[in-house]
PDB file of N, CA and C in Angstrom:
ATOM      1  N   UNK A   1      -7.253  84.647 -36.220  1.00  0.00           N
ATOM      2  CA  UNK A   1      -5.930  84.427 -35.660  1.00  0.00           C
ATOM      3  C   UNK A   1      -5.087  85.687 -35.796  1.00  0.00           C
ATOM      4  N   UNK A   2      -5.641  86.579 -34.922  1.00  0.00           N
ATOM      5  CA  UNK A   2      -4.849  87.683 -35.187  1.00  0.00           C
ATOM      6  C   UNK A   2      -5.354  88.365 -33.749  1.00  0.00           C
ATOM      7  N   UNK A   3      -4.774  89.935 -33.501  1.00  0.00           N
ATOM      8  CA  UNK A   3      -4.791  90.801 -32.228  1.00  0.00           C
ATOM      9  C   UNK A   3      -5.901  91.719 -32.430  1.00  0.00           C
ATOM     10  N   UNK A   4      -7.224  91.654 -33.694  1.00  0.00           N
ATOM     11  CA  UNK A   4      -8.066  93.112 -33.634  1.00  0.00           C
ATOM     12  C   UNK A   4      -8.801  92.820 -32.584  1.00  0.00           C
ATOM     13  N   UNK A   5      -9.278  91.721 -31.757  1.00  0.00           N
ATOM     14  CA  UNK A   5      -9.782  91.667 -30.455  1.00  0.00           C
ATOM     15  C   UNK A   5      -9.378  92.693 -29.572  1.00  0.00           C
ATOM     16  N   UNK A   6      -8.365  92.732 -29.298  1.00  0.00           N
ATOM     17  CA  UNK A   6      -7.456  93.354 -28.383  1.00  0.00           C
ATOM     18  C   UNK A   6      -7.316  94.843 -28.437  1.00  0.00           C
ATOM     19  N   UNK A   7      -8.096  95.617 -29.278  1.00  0.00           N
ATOM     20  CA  UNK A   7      -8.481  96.894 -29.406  1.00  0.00           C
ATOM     21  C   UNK A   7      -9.660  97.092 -29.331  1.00  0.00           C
ATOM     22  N   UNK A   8     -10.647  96.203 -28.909  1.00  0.00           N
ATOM     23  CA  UNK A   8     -12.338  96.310 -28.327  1.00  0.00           C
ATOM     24  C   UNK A   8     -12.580  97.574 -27.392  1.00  0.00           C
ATOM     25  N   UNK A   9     -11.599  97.806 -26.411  1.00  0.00           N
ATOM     26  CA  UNK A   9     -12.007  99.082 -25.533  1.00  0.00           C
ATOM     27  C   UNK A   9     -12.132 100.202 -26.292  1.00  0.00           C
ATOM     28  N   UNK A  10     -10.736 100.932 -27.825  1.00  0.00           N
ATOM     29  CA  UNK A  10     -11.133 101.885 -28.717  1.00  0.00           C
ATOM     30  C   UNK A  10     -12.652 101.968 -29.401  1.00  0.00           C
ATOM     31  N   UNK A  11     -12.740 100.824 -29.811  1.00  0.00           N
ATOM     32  CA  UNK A  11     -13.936 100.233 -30.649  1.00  0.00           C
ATOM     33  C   UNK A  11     -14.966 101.117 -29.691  1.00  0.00           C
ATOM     34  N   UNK A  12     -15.174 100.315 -28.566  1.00  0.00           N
ATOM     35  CA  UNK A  12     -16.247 100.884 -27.345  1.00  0.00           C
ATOM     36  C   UNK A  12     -16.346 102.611 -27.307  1.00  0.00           C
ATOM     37  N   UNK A  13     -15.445 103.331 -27.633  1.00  0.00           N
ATOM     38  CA  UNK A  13     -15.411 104.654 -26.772  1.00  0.00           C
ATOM     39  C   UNK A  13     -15.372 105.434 -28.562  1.00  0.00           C
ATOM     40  N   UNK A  14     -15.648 104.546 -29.399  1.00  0.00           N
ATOM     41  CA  UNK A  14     -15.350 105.199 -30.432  1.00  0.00           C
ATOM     42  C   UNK A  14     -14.518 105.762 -31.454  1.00  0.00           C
ATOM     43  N   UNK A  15     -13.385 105.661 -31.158  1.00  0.00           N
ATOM     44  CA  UNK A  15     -11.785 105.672 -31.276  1.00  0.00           C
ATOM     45  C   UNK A  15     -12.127 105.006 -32.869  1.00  0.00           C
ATOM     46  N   UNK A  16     -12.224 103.700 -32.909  1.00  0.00           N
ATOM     47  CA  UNK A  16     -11.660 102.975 -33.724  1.00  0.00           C
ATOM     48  C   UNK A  16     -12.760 102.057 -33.888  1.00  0.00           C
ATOM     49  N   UNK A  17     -12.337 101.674 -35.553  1.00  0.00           N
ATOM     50  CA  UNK A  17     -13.472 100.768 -35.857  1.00  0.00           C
ATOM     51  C   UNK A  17     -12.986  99.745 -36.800  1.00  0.00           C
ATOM     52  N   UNK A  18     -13.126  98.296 -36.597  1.00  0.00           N
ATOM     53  CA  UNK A  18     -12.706  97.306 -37.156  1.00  0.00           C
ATOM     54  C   UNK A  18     -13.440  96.740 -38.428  1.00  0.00           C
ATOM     55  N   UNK A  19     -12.542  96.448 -39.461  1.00  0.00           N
ATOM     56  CA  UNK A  19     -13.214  96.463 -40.998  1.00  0.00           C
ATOM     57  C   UNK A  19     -12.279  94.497 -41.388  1.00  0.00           C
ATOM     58  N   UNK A  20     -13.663  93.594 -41.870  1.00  0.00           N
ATOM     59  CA  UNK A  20     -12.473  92.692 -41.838  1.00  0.00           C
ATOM     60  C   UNK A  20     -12.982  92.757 -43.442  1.00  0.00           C
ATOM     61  N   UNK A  21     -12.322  92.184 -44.415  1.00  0.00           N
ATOM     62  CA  UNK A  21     -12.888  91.792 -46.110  1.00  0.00           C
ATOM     63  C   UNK A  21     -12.581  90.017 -46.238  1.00  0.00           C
ATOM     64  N   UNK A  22     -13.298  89.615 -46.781  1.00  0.00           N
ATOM     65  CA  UNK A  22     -13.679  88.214 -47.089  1.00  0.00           C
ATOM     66  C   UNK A  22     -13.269  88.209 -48.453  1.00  0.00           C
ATOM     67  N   UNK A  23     -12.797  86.735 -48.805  1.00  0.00           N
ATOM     68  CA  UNK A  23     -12.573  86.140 -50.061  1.00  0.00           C
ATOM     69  C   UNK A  23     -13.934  85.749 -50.138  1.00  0.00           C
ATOM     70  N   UNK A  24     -14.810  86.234 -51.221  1.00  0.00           N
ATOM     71  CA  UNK A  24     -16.216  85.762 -51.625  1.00  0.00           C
ATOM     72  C   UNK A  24     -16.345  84.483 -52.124  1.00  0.00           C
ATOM     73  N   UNK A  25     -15.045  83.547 -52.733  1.00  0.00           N
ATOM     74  CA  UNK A  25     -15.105  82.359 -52.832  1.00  0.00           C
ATOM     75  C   UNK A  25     -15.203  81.194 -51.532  1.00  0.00           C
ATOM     76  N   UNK A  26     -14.045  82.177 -50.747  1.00  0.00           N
ATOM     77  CA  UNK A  26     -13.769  81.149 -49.822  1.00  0.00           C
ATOM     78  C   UNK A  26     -14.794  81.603 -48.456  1.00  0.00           C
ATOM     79  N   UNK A  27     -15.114  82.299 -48.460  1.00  0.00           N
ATOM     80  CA  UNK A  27     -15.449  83.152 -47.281  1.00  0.00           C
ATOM     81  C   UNK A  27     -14.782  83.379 -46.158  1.00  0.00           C
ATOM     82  N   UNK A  28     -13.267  82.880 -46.498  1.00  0.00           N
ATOM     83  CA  UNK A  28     -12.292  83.194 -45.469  1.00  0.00           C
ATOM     84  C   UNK A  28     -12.060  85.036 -45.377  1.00  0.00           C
ATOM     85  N   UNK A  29     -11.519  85.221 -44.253  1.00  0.00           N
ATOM     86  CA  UNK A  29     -10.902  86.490 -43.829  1.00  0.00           C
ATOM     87  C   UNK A  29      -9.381  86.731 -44.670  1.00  0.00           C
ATOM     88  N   UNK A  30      -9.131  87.820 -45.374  1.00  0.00           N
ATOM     89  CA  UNK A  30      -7.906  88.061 -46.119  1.00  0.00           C
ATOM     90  C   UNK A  30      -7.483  89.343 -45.115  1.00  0.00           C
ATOM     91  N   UNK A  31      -7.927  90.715 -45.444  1.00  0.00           N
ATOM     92  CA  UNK A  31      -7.680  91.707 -44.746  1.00  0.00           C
ATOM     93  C   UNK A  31      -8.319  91.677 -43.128  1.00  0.00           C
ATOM     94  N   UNK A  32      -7.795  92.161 -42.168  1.00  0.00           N
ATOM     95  CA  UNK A  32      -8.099  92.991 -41.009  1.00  0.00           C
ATOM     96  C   UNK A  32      -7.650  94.206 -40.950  1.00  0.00           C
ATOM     97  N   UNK A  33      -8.664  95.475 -40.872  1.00  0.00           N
ATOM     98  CA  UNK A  33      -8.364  96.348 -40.893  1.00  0.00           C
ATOM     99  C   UNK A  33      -8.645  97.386 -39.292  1.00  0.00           C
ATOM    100  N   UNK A  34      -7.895  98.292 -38.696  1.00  0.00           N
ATOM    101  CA  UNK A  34      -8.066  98.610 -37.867  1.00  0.00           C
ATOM    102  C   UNK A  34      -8.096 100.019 -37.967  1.00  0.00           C
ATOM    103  N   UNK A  35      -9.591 101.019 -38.234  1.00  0.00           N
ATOM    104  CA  UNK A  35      -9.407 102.503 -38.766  1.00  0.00           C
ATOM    105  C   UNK A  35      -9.897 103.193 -37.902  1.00  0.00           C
ATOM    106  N   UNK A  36      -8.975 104.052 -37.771  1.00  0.00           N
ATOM    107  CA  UNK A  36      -8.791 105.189 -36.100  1.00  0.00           C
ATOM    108  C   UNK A  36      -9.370 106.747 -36.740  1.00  0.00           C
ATOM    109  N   UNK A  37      -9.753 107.206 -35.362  1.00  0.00           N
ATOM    110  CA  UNK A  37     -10.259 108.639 -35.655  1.00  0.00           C
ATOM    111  C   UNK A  37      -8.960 109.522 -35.204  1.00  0.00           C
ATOM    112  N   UNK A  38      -8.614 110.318 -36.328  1.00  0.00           N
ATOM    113  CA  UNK A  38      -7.336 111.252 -35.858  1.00  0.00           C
ATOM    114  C   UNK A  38      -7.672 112.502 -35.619  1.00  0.00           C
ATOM    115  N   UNK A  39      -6.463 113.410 -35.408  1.00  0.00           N
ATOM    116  CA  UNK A  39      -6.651 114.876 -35.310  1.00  0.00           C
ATOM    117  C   UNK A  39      -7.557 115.486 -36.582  1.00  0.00           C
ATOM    118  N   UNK A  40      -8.273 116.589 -36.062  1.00  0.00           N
ATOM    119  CA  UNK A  40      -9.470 116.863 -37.568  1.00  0.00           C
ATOM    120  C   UNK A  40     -10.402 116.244 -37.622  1.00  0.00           C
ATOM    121  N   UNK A  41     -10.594 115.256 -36.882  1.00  0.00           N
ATOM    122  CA  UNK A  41     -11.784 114.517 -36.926  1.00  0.00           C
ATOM    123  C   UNK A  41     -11.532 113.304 -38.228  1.00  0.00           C
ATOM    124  N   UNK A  42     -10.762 113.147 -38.767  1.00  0.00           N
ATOM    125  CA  UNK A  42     -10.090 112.096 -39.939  1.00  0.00           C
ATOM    126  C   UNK A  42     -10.104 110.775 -39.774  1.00  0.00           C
ATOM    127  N   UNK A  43     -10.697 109.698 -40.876  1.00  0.00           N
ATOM    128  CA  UNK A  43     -10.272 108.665 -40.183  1.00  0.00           C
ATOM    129  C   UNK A  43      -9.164 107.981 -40.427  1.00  0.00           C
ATOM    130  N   UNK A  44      -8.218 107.724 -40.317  1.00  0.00           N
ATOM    131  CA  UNK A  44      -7.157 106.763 -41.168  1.00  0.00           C
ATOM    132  C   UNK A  44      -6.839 105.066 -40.743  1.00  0.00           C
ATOM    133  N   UNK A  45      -6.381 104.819 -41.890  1.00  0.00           N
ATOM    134  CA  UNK A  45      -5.982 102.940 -41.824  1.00  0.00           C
ATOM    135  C   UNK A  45      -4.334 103.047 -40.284  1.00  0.00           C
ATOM    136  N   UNK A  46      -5.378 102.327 -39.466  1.00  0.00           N
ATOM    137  CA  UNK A  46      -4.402 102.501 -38.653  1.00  0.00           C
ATOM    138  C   UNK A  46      -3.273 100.965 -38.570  1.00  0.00           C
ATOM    139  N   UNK A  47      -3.712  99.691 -38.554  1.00  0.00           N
ATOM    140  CA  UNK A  47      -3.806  98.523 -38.892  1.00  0.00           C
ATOM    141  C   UNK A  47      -4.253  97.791 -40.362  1.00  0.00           C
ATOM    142  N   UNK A  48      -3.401  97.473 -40.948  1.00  0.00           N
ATOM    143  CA  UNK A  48      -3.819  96.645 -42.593  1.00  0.00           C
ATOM    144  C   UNK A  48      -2.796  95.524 -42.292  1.00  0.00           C
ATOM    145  N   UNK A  49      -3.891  94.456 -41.358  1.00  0.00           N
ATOM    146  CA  UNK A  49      -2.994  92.850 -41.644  1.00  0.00           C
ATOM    147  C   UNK A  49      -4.159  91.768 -42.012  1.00  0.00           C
ATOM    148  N   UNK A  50      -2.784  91.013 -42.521  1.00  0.00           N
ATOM    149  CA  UNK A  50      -3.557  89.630 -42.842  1.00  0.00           C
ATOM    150  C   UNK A  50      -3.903  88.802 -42.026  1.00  0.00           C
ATOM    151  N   UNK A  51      -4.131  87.745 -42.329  1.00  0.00           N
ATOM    152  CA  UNK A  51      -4.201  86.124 -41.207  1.00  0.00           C
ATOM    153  C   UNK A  51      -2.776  86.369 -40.150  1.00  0.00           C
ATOM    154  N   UNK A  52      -3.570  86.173 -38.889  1.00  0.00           N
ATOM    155  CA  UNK A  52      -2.248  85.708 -38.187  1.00  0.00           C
ATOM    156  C   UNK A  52      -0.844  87.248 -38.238  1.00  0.00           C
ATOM    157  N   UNK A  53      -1.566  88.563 -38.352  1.00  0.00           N
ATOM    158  CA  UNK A  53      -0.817  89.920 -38.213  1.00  0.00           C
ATOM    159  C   UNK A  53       0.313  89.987 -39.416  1.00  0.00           C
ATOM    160  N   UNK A  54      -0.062  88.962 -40.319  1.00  0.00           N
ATOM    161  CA  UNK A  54       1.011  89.058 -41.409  1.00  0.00           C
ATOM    162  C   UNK A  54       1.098  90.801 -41.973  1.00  0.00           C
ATOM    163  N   UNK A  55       1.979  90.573 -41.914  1.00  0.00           N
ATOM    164  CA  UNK A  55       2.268  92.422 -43.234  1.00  0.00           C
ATOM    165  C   UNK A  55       2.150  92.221 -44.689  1.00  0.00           C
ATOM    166  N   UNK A  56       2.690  90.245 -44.948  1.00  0.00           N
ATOM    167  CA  UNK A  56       2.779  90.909 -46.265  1.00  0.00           C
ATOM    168  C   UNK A  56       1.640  91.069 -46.934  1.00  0.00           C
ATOM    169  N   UNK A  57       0.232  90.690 -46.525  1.00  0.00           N
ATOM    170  CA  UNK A  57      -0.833  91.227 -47.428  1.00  0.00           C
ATOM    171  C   UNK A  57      -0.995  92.479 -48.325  1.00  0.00           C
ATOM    172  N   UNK A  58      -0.174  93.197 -47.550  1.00  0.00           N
ATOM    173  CA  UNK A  58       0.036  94.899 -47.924  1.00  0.00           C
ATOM    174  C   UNK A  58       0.466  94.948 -49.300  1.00  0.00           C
ATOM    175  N   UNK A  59       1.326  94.259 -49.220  1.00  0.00           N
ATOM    176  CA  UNK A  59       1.926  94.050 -51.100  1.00  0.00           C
ATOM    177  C   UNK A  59       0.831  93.425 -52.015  1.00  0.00           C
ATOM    178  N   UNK A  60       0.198  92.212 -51.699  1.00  0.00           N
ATOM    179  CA  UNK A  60      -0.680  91.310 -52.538  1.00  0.00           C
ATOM    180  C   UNK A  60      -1.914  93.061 -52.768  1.00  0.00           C
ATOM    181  N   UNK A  61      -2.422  93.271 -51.673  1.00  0.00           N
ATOM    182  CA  UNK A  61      -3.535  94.191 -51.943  1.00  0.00           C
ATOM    183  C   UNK A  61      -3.376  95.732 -51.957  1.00  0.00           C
ATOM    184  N   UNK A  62      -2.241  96.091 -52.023  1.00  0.00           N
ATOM    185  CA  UNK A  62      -1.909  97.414 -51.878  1.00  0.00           C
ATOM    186  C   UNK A  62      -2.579  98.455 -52.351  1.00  0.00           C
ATOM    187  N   UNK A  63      -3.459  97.790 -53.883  1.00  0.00           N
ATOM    188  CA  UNK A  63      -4.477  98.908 -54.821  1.00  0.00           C
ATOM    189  C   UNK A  63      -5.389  98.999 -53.801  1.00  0.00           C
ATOM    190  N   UNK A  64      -5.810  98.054 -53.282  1.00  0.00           N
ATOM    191  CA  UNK A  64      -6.974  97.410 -52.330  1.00  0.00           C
ATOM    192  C   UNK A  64      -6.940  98.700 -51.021  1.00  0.00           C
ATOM    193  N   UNK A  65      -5.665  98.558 -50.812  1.00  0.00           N
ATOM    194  CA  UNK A  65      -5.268  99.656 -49.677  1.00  0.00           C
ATOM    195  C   UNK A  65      -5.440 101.203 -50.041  1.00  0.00           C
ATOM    196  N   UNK A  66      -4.823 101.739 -51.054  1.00  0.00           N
ATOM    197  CA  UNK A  66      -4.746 103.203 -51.693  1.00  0.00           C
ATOM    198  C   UNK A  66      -6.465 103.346 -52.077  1.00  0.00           C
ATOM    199  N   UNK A  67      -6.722 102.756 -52.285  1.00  0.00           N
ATOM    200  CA  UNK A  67      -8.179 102.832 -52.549  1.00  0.00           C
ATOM    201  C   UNK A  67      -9.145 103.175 -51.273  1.00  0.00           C
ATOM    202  N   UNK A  68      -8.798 102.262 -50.489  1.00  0.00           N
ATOM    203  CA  UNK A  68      -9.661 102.439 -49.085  1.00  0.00           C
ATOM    204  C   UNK A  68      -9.361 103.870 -48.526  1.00  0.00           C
ATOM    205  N   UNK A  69      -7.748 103.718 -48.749  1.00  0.00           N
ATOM    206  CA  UNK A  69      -7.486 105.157 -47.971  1.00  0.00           C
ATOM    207  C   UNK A  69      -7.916 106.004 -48.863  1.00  0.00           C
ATOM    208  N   UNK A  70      -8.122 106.604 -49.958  1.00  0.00           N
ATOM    209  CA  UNK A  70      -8.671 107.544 -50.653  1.00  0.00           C
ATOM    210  C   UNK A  70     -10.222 107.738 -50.476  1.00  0.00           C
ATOM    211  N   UNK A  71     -10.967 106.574 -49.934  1.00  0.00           N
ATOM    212  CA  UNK A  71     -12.360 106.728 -49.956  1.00  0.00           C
ATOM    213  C   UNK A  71     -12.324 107.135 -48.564  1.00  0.00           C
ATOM    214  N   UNK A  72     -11.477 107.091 -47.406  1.00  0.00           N
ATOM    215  CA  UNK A  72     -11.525 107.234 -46.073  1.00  0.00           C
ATOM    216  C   UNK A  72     -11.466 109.017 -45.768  1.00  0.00           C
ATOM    217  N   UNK A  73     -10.563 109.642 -46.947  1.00  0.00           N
ATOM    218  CA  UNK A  73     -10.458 110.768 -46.733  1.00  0.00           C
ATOM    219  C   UNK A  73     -11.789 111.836 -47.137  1.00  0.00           C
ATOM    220  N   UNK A  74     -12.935 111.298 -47.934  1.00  0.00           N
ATOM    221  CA  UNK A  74     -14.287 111.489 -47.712  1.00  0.00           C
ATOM    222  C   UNK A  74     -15.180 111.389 -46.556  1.00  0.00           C
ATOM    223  N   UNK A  75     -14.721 110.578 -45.716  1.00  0.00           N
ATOM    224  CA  UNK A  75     -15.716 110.442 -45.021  1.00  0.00           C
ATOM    225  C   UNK A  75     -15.719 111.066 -43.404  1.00  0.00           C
ATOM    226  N   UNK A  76     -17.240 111.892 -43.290  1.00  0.00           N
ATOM    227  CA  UNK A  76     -16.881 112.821 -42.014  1.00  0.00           C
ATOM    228  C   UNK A  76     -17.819 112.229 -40.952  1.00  0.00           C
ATOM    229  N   UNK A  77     -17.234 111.720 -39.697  1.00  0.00           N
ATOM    230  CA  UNK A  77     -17.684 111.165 -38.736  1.00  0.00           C
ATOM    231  C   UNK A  77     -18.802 111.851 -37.853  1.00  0.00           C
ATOM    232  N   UNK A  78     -19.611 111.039 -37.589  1.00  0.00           N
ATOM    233  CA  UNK A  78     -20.979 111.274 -37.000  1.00  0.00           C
ATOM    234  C   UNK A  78     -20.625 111.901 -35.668  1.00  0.00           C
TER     235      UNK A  78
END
């Protein structure tokens, strides 16, 4: 219940690549993540929502977030 559908054409051409994370209890969806290729060849968190495009997940997981983005700035695209 959310819009990362709606960026399938980036996805396609390479642009962008969709990351969702699961509650391992519930196996529900918590994060949707939407991570874009920038200038430099970089990738960054372009999109970090919850269920339904909520923002406030950002607060509940924010370590969750600084973390991703720190491991993102390692990584050099194929």
């Amino acid at each position: 219940a959310n819009c990362v559908a709606g960026y399938y054409e980036r996805v396609a051409r390479g642009q962008s690549i969709i990351v969702f994370v699961y509650d391992r209890r519930t196996n529900e969806p918590i994060i949707n993540m939407e991570i874009c290729l920038g200038n430099g060849n970089r990738y960054y968190i372009s999109q970090f929502l919850g269920k339904q495009n909520s923002r406030t997940v950002y607060r509940e997981y924010e370590t969750y977030y600084k973390a991703y983005q720190a491991y993102l700035q390692t990584i050099k695209p194929e």
